[in-house]
Protein backbone atom coordinates (compact mmCIF):
# COMPACT_ATOMS: atom_id res chain seq x y z
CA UNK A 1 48.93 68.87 138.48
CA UNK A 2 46.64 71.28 140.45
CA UNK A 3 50.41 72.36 142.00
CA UNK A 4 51.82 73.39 138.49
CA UNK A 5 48.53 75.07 137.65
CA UNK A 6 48.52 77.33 140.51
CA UNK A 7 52.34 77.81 140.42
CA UNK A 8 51.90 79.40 136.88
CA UNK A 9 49.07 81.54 137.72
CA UNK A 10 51.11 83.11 141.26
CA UNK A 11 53.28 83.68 138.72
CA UNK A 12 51.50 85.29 136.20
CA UNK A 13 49.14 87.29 138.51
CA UNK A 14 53.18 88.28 139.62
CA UNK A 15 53.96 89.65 136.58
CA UNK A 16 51.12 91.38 136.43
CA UNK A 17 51.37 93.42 139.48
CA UNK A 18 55.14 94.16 138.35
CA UNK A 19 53.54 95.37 135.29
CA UNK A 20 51.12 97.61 136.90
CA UNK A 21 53.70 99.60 139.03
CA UNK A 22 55.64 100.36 136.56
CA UNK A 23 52.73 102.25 134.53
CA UNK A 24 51.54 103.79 137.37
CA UNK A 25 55.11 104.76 137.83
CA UNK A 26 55.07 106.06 134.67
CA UNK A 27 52.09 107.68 135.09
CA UNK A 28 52.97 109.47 138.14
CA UNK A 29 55.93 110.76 136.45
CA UNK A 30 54.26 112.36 132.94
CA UNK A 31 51.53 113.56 135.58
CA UNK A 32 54.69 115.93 137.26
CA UNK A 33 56.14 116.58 134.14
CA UNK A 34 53.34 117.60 132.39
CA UNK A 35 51.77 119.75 135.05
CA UNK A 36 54.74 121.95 135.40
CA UNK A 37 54.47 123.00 132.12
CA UNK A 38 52.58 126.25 130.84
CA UNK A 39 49.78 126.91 129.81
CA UNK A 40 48.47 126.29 126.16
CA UNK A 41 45.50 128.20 124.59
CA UNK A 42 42.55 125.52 124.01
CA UNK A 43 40.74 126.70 121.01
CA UNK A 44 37.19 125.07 119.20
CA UNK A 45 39.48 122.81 117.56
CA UNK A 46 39.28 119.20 119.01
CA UNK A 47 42.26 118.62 121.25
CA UNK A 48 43.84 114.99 121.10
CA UNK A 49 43.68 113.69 124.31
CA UNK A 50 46.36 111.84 124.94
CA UNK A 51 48.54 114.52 123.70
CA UNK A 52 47.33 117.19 125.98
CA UNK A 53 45.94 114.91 129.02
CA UNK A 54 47.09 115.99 132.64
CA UNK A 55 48.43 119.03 130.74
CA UNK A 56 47.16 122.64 131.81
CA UNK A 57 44.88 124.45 129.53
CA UNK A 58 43.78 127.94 129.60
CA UNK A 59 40.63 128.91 127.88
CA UNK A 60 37.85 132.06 127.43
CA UNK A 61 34.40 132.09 126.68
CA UNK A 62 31.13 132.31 128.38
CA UNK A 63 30.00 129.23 130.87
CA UNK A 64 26.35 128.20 130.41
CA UNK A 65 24.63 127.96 133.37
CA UNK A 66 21.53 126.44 132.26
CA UNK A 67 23.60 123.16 131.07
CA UNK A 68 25.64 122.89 134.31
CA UNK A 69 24.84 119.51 136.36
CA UNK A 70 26.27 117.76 139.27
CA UNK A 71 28.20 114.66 139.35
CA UNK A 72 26.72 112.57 142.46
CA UNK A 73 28.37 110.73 145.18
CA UNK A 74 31.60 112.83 145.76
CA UNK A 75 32.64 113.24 149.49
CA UNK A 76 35.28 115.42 151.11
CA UNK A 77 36.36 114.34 154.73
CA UNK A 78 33.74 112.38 155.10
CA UNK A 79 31.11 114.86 154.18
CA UNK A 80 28.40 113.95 150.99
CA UNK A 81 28.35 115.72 148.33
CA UNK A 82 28.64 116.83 144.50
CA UNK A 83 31.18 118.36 141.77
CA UNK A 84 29.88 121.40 139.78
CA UNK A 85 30.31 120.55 136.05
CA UNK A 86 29.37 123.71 133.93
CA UNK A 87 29.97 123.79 129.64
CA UNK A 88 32.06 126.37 129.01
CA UNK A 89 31.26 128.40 124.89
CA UNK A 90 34.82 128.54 123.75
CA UNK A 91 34.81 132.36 122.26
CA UNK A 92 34.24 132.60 118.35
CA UNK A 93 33.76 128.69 117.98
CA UNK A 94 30.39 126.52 118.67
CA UNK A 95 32.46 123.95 120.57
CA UNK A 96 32.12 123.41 124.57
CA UNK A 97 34.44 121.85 127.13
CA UNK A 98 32.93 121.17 130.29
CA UNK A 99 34.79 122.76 133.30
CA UNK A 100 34.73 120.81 136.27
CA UNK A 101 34.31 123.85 138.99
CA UNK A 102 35.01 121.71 142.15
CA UNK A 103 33.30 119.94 144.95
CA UNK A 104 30.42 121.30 146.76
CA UNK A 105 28.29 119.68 149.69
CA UNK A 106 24.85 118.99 149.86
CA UNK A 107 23.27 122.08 151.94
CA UNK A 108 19.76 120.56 152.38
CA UNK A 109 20.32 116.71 151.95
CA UNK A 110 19.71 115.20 148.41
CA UNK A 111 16.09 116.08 148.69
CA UNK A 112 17.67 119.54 146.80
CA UNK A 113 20.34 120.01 144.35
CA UNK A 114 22.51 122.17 145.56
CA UNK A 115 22.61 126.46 143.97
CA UNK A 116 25.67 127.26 141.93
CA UNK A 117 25.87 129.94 139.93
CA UNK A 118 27.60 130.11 137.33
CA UNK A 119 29.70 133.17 136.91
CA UNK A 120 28.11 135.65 134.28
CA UNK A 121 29.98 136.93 131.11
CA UNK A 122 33.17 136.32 129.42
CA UNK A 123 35.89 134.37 131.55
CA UNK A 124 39.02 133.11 131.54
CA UNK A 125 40.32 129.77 133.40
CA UNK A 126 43.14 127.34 133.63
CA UNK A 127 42.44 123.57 134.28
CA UNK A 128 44.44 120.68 133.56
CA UNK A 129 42.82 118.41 131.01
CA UNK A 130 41.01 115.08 131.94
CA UNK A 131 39.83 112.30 130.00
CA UNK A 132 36.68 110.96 132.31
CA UNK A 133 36.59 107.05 132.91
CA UNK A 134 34.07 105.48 130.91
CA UNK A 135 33.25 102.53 132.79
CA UNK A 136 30.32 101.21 134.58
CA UNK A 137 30.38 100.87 138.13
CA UNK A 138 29.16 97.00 137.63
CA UNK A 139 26.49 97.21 140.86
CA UNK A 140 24.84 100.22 139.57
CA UNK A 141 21.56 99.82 137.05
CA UNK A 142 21.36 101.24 133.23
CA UNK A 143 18.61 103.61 134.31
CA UNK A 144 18.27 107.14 133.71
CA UNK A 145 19.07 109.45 136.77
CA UNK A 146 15.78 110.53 138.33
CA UNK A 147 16.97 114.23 137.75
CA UNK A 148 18.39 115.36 134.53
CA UNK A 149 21.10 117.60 136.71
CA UNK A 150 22.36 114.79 138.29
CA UNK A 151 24.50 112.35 136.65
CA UNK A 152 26.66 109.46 137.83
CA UNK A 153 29.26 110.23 136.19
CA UNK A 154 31.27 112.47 133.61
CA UNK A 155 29.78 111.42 130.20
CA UNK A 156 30.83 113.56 127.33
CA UNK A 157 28.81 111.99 124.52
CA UNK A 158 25.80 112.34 126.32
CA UNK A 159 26.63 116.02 126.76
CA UNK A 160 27.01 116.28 123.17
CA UNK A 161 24.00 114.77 122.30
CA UNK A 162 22.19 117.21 124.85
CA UNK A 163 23.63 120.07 123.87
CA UNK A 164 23.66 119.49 120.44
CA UNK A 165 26.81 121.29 119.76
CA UNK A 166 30.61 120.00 119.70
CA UNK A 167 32.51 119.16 122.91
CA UNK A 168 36.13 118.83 123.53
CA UNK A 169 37.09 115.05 124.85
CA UNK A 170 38.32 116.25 127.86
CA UNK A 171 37.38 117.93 130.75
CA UNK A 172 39.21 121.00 132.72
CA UNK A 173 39.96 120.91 136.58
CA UNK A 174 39.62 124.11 137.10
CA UNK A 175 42.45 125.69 139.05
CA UNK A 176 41.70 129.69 138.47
């Protein structure tokens, strides 16, 4: 009995696997397809995700320095550090999308955050679109971060909440 039990499961866990390459398979392939293709104008009005995810998107407006925070625990060759996350103020709308400006180390240790400026006036960028993962990491605790410009992750209705404005559901990898 405990034979047939654990025959089925090898092969459903099989089938599972088999399932999973082929959509990351097909992931990997609307991730080419879509990223050679040009760049549309984002605008305030809400994007659909799924329609315009791993897509490039060019945008203007002003970033806002004073809402930019860091996204913790990033490392490049082995080195610590942070990505720069800065709102972007579409021009003539109210609505943000956060523009994720790249990794940074950290200069000083995590005793300081490090200094990114933001660049100053109107500017225009390409990034491909984003949705950020929404899920826990299952070790870490429901608390608060101990510093409101670091944050654990990507978390875009907490940004809207904070900024009290309205924020595009994805986020832009910057590229220029």
């Amino acid at each position: 009995m405990a034979t047939i039990a654990l025959l089925a499961l090898f092969v459903h866990l099989g089938l599972w696997q088999s399932g999973k390459g082929e959509r990351l398979a097909a992931l990997r392939a609307q991730v080419a397809e879509r990223g050679q293709r040009e760049p549309q104008w984002m605008t305030g009005q809400k994007v659909v995700p799924d329609a315009v995810l791993n897509m490039p998107l060019r945008v203007r407006g002003q970033f806002e320095g004073a809402q930019q925070f860091f996204v913790d625990n990033r490392q490049e060759n082995g080195v610590a550090g942070v990505h720069v996350v800065t709102p972007l103020k579409i021009d003539g709308t109210e609505t943000r999308v956060l523009v994720n400006r790249g990794w940074v180390a950290w200069p000083n240790g995590r005793q300081t955050l490090p200094v990114v400026a933001a660049p100053p006036g109107t500017v225009e960028l390409t990034g491909i679109a984003v949705v950020p993962s929404t899920k826990k990491f299952w070790l870490m605790p429901e608390n608060a971060e101990a510093r409101s410009q670091l944050w654990s992750q990507v978390d875009l209705k907490r940004f809207e909440v904070q900024a009290n404005a309205p924020v595009q559901p994805v986020v832009l990898l910057q590229k220029s």
